[in-house]
Protein backbone atom coordinates (compact mmCIF):
# COMPACT_ATOMS: atom_id res chain seq x y z
CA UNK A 1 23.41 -24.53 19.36
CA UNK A 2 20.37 -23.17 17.94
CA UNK A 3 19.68 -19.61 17.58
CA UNK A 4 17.45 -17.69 19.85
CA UNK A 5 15.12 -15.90 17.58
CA UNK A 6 13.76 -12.47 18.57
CA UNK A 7 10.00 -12.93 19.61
CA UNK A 8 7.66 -10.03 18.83
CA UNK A 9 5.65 -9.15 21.56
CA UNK A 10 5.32 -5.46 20.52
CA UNK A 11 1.81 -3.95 21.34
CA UNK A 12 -0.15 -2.83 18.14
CA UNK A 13 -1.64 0.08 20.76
CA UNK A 14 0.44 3.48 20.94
CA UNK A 15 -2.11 4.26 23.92
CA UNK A 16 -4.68 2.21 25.20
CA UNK A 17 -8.01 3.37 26.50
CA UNK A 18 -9.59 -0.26 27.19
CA UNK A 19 -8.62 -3.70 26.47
CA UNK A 20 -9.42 -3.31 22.33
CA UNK A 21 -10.05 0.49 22.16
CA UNK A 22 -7.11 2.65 21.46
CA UNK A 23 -4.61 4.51 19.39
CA UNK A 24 -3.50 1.77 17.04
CA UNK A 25 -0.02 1.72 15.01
CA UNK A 26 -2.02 0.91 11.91
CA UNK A 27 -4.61 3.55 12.35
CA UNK A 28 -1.75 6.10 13.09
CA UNK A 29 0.20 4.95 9.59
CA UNK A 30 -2.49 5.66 7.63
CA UNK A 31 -2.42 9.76 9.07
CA UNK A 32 1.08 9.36 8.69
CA UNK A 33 1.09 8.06 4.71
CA UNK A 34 -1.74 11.03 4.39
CA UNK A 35 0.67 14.16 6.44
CA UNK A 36 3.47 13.27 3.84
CA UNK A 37 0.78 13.22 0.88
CA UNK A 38 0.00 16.88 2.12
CA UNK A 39 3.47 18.05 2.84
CA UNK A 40 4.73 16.60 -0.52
CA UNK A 41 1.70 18.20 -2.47
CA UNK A 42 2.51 21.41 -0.83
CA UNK A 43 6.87 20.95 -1.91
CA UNK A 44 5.50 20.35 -5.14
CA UNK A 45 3.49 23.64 -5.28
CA UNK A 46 5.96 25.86 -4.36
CA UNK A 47 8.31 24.73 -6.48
CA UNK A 48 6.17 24.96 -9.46
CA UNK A 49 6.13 21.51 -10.34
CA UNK A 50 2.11 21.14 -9.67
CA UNK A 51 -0.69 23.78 -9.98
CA UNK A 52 -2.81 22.16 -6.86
CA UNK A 53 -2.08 24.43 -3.90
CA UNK A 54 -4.17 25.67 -0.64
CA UNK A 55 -7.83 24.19 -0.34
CA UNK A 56 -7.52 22.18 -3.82
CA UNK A 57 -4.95 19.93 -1.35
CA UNK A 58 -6.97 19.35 0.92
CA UNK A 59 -9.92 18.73 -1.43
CA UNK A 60 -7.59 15.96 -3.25
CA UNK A 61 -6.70 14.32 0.19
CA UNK A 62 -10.25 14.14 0.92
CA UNK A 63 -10.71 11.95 -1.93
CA UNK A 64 -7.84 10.55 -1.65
CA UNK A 65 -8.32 9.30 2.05
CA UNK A 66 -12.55 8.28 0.58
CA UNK A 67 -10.55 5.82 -1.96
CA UNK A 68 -8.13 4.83 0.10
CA UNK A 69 -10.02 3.54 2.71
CA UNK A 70 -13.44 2.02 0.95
CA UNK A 71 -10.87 0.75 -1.89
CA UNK A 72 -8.84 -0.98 0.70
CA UNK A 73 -11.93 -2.36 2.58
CA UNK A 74 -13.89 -3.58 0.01
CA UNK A 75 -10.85 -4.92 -1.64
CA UNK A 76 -9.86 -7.09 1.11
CA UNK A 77 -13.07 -8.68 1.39
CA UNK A 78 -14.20 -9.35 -2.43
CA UNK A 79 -10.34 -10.30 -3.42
CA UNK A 80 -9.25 -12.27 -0.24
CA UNK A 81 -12.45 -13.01 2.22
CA UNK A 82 -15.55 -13.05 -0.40
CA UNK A 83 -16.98 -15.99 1.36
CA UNK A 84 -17.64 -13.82 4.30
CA UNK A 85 -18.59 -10.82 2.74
CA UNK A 86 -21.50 -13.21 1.46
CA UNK A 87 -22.04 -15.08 5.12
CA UNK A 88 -21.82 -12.34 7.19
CA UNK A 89 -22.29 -8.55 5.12
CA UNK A 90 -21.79 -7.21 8.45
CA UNK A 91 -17.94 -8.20 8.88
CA UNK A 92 -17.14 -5.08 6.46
CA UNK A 93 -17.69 -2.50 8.86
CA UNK A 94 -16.13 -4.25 11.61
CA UNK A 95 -12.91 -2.50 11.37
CA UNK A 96 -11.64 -2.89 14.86
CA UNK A 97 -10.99 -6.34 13.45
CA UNK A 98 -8.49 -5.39 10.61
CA UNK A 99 -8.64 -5.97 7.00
CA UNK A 100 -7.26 -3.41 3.88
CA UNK A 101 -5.76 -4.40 0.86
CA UNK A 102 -3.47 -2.79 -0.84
CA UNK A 103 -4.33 -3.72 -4.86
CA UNK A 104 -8.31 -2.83 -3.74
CA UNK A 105 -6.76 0.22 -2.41
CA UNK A 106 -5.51 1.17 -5.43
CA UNK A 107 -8.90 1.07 -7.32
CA UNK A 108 -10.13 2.59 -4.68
CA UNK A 109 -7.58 5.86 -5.36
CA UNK A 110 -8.69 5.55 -9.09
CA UNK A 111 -11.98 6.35 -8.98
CA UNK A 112 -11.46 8.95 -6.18
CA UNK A 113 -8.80 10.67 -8.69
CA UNK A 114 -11.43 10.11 -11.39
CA UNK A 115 -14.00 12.28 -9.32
CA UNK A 116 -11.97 14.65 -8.72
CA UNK A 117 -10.76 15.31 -11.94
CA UNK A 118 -13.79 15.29 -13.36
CA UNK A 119 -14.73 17.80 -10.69
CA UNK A 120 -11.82 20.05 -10.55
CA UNK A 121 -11.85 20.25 -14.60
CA UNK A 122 -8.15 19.07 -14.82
CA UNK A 123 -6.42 16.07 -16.75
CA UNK A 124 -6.85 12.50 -14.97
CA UNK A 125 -3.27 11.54 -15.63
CA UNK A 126 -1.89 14.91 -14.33
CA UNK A 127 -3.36 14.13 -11.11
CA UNK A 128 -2.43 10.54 -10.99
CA UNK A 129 1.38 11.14 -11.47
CA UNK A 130 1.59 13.28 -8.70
CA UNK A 131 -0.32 11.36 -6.50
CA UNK A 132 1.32 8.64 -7.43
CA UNK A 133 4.83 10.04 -6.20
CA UNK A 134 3.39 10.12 -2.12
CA UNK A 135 2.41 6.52 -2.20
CA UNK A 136 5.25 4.80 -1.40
CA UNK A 137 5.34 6.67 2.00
CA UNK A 138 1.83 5.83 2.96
CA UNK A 139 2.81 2.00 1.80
CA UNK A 140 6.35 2.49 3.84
CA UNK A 141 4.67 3.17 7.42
CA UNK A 142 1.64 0.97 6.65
CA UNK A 143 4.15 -2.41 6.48
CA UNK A 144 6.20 -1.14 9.06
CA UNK A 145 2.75 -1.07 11.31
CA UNK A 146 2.07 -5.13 10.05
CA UNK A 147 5.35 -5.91 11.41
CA UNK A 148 4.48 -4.49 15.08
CA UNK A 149 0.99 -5.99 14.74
CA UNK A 150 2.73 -9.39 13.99
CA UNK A 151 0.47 -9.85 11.01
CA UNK A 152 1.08 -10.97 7.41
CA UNK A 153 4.17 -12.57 8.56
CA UNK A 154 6.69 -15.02 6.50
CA UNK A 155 7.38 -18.01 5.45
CA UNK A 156 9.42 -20.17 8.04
CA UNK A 157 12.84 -19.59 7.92
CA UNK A 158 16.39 -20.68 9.56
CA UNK A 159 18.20 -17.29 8.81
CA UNK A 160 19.42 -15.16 11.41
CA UNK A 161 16.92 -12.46 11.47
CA UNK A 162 14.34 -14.58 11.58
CA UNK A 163 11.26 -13.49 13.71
CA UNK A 164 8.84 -15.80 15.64
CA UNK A 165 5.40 -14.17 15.50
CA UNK A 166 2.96 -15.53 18.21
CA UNK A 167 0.09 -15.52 15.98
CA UNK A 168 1.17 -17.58 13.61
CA UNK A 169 0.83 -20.66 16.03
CA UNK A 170 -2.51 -21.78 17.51
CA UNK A 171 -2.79 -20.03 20.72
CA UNK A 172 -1.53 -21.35 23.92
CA UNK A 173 1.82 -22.50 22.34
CA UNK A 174 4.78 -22.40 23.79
CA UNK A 175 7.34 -19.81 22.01
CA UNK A 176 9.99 -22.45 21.73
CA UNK A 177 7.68 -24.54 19.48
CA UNK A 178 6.76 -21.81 17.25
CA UNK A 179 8.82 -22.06 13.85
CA UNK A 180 10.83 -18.57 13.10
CA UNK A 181 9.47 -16.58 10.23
CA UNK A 182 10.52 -14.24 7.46
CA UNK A 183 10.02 -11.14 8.58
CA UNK A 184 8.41 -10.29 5.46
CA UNK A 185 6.34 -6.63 6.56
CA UNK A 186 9.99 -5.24 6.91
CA UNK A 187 10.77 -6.73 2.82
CA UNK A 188 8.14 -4.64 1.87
CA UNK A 189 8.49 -1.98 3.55
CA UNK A 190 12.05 -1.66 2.03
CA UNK A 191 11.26 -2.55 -1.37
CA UNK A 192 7.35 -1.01 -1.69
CA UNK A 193 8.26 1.70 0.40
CA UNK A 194 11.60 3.03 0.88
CA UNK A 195 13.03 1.98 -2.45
CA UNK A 196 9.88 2.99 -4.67
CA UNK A 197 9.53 6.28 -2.93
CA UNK A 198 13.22 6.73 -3.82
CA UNK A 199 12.72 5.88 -7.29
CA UNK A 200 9.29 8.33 -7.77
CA UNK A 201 11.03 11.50 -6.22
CA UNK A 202 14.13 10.55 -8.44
CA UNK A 203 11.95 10.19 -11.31
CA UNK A 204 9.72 13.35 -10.81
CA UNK A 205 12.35 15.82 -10.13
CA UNK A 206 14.99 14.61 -12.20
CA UNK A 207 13.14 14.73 -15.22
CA UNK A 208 9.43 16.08 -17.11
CA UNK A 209 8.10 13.42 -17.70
CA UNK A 210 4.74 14.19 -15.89
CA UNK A 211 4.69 17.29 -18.32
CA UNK A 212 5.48 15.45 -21.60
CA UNK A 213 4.64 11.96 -21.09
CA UNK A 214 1.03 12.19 -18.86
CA UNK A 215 0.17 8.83 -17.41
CA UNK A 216 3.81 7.22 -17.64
CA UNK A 217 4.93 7.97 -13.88
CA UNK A 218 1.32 6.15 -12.97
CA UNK A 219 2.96 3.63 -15.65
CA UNK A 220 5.83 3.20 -13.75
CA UNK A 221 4.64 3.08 -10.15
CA UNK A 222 1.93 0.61 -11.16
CA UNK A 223 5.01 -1.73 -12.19
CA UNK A 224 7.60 -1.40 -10.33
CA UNK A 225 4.85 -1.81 -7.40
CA UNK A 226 3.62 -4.90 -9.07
CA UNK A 227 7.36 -6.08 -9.45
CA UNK A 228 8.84 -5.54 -6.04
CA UNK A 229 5.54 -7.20 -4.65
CA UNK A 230 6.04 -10.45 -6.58
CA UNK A 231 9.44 -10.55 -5.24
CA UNK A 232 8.47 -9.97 -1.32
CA UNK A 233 5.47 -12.71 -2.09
CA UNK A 234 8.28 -15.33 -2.49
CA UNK A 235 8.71 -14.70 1.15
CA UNK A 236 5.35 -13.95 2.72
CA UNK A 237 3.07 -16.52 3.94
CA UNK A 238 -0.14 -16.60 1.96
CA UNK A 239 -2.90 -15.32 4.02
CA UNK A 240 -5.97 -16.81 1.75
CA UNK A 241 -6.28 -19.38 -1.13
CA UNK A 242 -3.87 -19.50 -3.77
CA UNK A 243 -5.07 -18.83 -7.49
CA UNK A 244 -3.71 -20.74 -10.19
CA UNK A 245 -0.99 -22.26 -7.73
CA UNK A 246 0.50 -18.77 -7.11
CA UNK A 247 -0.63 -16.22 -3.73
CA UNK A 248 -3.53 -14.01 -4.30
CA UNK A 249 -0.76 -10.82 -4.32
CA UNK A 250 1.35 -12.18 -6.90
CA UNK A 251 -2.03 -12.92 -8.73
CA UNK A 252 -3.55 -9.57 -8.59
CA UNK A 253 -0.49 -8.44 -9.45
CA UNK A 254 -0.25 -9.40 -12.82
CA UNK A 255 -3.04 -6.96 -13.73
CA UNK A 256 -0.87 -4.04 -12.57
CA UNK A 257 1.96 -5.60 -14.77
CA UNK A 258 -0.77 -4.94 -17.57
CA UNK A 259 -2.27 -1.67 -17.04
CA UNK A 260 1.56 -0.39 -15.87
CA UNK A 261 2.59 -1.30 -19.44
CA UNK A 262 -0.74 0.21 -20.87
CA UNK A 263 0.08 3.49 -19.49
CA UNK A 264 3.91 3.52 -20.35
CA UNK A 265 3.83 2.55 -24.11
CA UNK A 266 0.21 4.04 -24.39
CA UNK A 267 1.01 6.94 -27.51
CA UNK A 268 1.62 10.48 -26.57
CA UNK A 269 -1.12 12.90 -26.97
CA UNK A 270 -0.60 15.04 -30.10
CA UNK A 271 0.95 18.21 -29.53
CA UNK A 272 -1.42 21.76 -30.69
CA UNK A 273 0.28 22.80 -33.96
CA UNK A 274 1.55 26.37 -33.58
């Protein structure tokens, strides 16, 4: 007997106002990733681990939120749509109609950490670490929102937890006909969120390397991110052309292979003499 696969009909709306204006999941993940960048910052302060408190928070968020969300836009249309972004300019501030990506994102969150260095008078890298330490939560909640908008689903699959995602068939056809799929949003929201968000706090309060070693935790994140996204592309379905045979994430990927290594065997700045 064949298995019956759990469909997902869950409704990307928390509340609904009209038939496509709303509350969205996704929209609500990214306030979510953003509340535990504040409340972390905040921890950190008070226990002396970072001298950003108070109205320099909320300055950095404001940046952070600017890079986040231009990053992830423009990302997702010049590494993964730029025929449209050529055909139809427009399409880029359509965001009712979805579209972020997560390695634009993160240039996006470079140059906003840039400007605000740069502004604030404080070292790049310093910033960066800490930063850098909240992700994984913003990454955590933004998967877990994919998975109840049924997008950026699997590869098909026979295994037991196997999901069948209505919009990965043409519409109209029947849910028996649709082939079960890896639920791949829930991979990476184990692996890019839960396990590197374990793996940051263990790293930043079990040790000093953000004082000693500036730029290594940014190191670090940058490839174990790059890593544990390789491994959930094995299972996702690739949503545009592939490059060089392999998926556009596992592509992009290997540059944050490269700069994470940059940044973790890059030599430590001299110390003052006494």
């Amino acid at each position: 007997m064949p298995l019956a696969y759990w469909v997902n009909h869950l409704d990307p709306f928390l509340i609904k106002f009209s038939e496509n204006f709303g509350i969205r999941y996704y929209g609500l993940a990214y306030v979510l990733g953003f509340v535990a960048a504040v409340w972390l910052l905040h921890l950190y302060h008070r226990a002396g681990r970072s001298p950003f408190g108070g109205n320099a928070i909320g300055d950095l968020i404001t940046y952070i939120v600017f890079g986040v969300m231009l990053g992830g836009r423009l990302g997702y249309f010049f590494l993964y749509q730029s025929d449209v972004i050529f055909h139809d300019p427009l399409a880029l501030f359509r965001v009712w109609e979805g579209g972020m990506a997560s390695h634009g994102g993160f240039l996006g969150v470079v140059v906003a950490l840039w400007l605000f260095a740069r502004k604030h008078q404080v070292p790049f890298f310093h910033v960066s670490d800490l930063i850098v330490t909240t992700a994984p939560a913003g990454l955590f909640v933004g998967r877990i929102a994919n998975f109840i908008n049924g997008e950026l689903y699997g590869k098909s699959a026979s295994v037991a937890w196997a999901v069948i995602f209505p919009h990965s068939a043409p519409p109209g056809t029947p849910e028996h006909l649709i082939v079960p799929r890896h639920p791949s949003q829930l991979y990476e929201a184990a692996l890019e969120g839960l396990l590197l968000f374990v793996f940051m706090q263990w790293r930043f309060w079990r040790s000093d390397v953000t004082r000693t070693q500036p730029g290594r935790l940014g190191g670090e994140f940058l490839l174990a991110y790059a890593l544990v996204r390789m491994v959930c592309e094995v299972f996702r379905e690739p949503d545009a052309s592939l490059i060089l045979g392999v998926s556009r994430g596992t592509f992009y990927s290997v540059f944050l292979i490269g700069a994470g290594l940059a940044l973790i065997l890059r030599p430590a700045a001299p110390k003052p003499s006494e």
